[in-house]
Protein backbone atom coordinates (compact mmCIF):
# COMPACT_ATOMS: atom_id res chain seq x y z
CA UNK A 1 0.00 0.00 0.00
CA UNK A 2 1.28 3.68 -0.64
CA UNK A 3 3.55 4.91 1.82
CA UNK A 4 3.49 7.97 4.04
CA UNK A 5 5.37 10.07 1.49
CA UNK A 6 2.84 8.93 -1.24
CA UNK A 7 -0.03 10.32 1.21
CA UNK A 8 1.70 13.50 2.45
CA UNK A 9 1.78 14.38 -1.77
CA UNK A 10 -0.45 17.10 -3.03
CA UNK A 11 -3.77 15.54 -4.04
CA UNK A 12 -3.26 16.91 -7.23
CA UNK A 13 0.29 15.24 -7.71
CA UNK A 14 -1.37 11.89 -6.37
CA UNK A 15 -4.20 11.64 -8.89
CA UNK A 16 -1.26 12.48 -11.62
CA UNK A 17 0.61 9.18 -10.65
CA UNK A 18 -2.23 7.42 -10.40
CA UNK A 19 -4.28 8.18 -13.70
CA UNK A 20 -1.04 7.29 -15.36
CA UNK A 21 -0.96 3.89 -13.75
CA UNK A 22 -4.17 2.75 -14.06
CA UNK A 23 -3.72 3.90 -17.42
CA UNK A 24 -0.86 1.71 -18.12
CA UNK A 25 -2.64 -1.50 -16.25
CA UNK A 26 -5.75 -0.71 -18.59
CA UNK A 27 -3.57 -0.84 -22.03
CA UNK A 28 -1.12 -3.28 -21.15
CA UNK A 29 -2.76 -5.44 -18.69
CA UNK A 30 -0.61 -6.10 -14.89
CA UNK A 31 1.74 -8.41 -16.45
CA UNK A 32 3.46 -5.96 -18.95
CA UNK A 33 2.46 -2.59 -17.48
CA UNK A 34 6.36 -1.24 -16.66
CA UNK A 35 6.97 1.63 -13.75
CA UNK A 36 9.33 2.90 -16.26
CA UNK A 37 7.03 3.58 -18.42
CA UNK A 38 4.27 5.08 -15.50
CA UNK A 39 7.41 7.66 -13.92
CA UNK A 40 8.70 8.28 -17.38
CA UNK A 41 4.66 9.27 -17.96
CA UNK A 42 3.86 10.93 -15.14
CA UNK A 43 7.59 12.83 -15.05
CA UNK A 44 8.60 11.67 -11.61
CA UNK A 45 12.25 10.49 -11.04
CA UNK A 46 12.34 6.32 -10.75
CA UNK A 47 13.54 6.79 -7.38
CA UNK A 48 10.79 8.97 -6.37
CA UNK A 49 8.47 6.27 -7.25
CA UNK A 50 9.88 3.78 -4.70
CA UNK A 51 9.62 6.42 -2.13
CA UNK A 52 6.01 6.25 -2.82
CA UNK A 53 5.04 2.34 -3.54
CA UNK A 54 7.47 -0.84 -2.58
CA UNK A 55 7.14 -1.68 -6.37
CA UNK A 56 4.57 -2.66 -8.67
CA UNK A 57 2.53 -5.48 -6.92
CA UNK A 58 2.42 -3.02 -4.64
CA UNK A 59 1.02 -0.37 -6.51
CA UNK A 60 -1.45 -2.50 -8.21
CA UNK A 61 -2.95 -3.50 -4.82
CA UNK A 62 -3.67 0.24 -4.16
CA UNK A 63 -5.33 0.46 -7.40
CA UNK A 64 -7.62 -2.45 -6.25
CA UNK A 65 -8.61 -1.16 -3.01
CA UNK A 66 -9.72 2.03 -5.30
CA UNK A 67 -11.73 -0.45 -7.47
CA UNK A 68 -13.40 -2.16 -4.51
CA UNK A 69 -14.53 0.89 -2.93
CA UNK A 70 -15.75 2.11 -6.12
CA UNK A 71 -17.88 -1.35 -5.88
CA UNK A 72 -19.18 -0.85 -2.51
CA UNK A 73 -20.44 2.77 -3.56
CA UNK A 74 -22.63 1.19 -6.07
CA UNK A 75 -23.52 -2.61 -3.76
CA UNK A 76 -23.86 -0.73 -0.70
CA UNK A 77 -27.54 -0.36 -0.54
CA UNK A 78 -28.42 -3.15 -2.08
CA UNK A 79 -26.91 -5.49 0.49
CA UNK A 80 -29.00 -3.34 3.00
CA UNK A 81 -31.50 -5.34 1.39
CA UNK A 82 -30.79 -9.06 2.03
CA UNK A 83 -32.96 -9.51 4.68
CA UNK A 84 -35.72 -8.59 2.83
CA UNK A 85 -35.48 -10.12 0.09
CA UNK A 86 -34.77 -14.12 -1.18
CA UNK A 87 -31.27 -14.53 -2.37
CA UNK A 88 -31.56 -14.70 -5.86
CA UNK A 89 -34.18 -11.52 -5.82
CA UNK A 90 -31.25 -9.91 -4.32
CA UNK A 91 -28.38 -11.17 -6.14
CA UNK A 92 -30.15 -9.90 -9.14
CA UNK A 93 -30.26 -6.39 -7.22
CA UNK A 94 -26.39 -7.02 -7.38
CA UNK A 95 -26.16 -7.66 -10.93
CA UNK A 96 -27.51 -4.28 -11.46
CA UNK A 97 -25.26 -2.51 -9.12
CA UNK A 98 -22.70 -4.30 -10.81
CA UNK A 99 -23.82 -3.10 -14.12
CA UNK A 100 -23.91 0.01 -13.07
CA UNK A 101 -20.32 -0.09 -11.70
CA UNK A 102 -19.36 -1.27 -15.15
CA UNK A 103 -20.67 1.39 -16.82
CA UNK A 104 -19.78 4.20 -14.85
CA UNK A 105 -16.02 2.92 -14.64
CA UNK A 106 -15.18 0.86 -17.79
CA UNK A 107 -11.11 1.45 -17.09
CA UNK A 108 -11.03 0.12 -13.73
CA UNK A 109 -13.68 -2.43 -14.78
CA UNK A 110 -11.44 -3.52 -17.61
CA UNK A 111 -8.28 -3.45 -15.63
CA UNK A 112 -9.90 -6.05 -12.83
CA UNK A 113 -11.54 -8.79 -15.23
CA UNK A 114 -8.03 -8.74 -17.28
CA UNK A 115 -6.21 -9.62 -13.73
CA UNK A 116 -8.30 -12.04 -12.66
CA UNK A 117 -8.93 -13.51 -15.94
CA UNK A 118 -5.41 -13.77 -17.08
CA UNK A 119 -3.20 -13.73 -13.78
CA UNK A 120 -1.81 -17.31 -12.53
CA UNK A 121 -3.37 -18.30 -8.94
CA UNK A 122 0.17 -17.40 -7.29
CA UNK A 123 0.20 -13.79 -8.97
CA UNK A 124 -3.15 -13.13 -7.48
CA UNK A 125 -2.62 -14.89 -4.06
CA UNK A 126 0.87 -12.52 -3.79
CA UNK A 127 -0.49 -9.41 -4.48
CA UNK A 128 -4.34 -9.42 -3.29
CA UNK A 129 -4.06 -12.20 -0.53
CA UNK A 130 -6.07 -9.95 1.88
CA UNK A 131 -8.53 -8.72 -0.63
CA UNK A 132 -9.38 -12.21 -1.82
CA UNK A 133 -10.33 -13.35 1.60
CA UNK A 134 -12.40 -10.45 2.23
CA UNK A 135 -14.00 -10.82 -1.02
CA UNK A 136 -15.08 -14.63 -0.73
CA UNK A 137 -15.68 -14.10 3.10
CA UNK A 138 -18.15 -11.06 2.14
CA UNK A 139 -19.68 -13.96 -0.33
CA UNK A 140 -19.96 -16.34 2.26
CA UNK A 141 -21.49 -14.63 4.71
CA UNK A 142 -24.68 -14.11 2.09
CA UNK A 143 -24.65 -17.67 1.25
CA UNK A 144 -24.89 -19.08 4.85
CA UNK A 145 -27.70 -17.03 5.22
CA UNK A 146 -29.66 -18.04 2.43
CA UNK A 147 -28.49 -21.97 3.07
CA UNK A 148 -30.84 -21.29 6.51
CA UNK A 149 -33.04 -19.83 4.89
CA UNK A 150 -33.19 -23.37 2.48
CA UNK A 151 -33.16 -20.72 -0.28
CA UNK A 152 -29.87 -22.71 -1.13
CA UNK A 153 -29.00 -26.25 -1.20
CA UNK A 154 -27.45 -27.46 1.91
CA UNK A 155 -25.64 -30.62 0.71
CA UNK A 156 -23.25 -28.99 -1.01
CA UNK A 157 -20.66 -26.91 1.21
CA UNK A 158 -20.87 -23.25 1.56
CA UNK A 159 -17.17 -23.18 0.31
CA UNK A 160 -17.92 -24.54 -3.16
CA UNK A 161 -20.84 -22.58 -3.45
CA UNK A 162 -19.09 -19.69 -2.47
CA UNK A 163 -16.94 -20.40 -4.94
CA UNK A 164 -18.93 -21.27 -8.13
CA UNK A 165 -21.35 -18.10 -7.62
CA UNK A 166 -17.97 -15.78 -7.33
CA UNK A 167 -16.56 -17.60 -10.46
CA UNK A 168 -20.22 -17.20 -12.11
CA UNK A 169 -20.33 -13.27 -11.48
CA UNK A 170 -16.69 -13.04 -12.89
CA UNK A 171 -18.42 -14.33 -15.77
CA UNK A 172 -20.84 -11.94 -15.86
CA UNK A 173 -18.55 -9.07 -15.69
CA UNK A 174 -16.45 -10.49 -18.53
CA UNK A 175 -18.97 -11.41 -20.40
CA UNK A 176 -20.40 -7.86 -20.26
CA UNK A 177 -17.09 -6.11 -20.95
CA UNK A 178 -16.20 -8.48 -23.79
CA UNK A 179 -19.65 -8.12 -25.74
CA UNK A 180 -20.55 -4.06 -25.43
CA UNK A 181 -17.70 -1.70 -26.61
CA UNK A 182 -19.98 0.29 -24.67
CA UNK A 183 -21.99 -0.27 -21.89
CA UNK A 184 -24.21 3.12 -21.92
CA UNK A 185 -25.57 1.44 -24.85
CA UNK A 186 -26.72 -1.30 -23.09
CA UNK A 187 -30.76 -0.65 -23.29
CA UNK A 188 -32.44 -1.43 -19.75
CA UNK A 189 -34.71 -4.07 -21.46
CA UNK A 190 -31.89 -6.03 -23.09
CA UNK A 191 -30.28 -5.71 -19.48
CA UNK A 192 -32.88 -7.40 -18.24
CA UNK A 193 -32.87 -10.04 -20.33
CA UNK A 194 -29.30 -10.45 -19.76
CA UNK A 195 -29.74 -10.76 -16.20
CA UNK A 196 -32.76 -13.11 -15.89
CA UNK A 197 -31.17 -15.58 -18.28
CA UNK A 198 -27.82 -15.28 -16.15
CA UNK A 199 -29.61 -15.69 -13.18
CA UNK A 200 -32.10 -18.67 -14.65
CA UNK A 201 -28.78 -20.54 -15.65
CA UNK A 202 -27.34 -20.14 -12.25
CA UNK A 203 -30.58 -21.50 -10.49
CA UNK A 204 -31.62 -24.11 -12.31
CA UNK A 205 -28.58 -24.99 -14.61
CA UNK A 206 -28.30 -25.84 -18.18
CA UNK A 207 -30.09 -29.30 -18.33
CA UNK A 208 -33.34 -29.46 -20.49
CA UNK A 209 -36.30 -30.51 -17.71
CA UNK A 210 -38.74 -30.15 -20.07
């Protein structure tokens, strides 16, 4: 995370560095982003750089905490909702938010479905260790709940379904990204068709009971 001399920067000076990176992470994707290329860009001295971040992992994980409270804007009063709502009611409230998200922020957007989609396991476990286990634990949390509720099954374990409903809604973010160029085109009606059949698929999976 940014050290104290990275904090005690002008804001204006911090945003600089930053725009440049996530920049860089959006065009080149985390493996071949380069900080020479983000100081040469932003016209800070190498050495000035590593005053501010331990090195690129390291910068990338401050760029994710910036992405996740960009999410939490957006899912925070949906999952105000939970408890009044059935779980897949209110995962579909999440879609939306996550939509939403999307659209409003296609760089950062962009930047997180190319890391998880392309970075090995290790890469992701060394630089977002924390922020995975809050993620899934945020997950689980919802899915326990709805398990008691027997809005779930319950003989499957809560970490596999945990697990397949996270890997599901990377989908859906991936999926989204990849089909729109862009997502303010995305009519509300075709959103909602989008959703429904995601969420129909995720219910009842892809066997014909008919």
């Amino acid at each position: 995370m940014p050290k104290d001399t990275f904090m005690n920067l002008p804001f204006e000076k911090q945003s600089l560095i930053l725009d440049v990176a996530i920049k860089e992470f959006h065009d080149k994707g985390y493996d071949l982003a380069s900080i020479s290329s983000i100081v040469e860009k932003a016209q800070i001295a190498k050495g000035s750089f590593y005053q501010y971040f331990e090195g690129k992992d390291d910068l990338f994980k401050h760029i994710v905490v910036i992405i996740n409270d960009k999410k939490t804007q957006f899912a925070h009063p949906v999952i105000l909702t939970f408890d009044q709502l059935n779980f897949f009611d209110w995962f579909k409230k999440m879609l939306f938010a996550t939509f939403e998200f999307l659209k409003s922020y296609p760089v950062l957007a962009k930047i997180s479905v190319d890391f998880w989609k392309h970075s090995s396991t290790h890469t992701k476990e060394r630089i977002l260790g924390e922020e995975m286990n809050r993620t899934h634990e945020f997950l689980t949390v919802f899915i326990e709940k709805a398990v008691q509720k027997n809005e779930l099954r319950n003989d499957i374990s809560i970490e596999y379904l945990a697990r397949y409903i996270s890997s599901q809604l990377a989908f859906f973010n991936d999926y989204l990204l990849e089909t729109y160029d862009d997502l303010t085109l995305v009519s509300e009606k075709n959103l909602e068709k989008i959703i429904t059949t995601f969420l129909s698929i995720l219910e009842h999976g892809t066997k014909n009971h008919s």
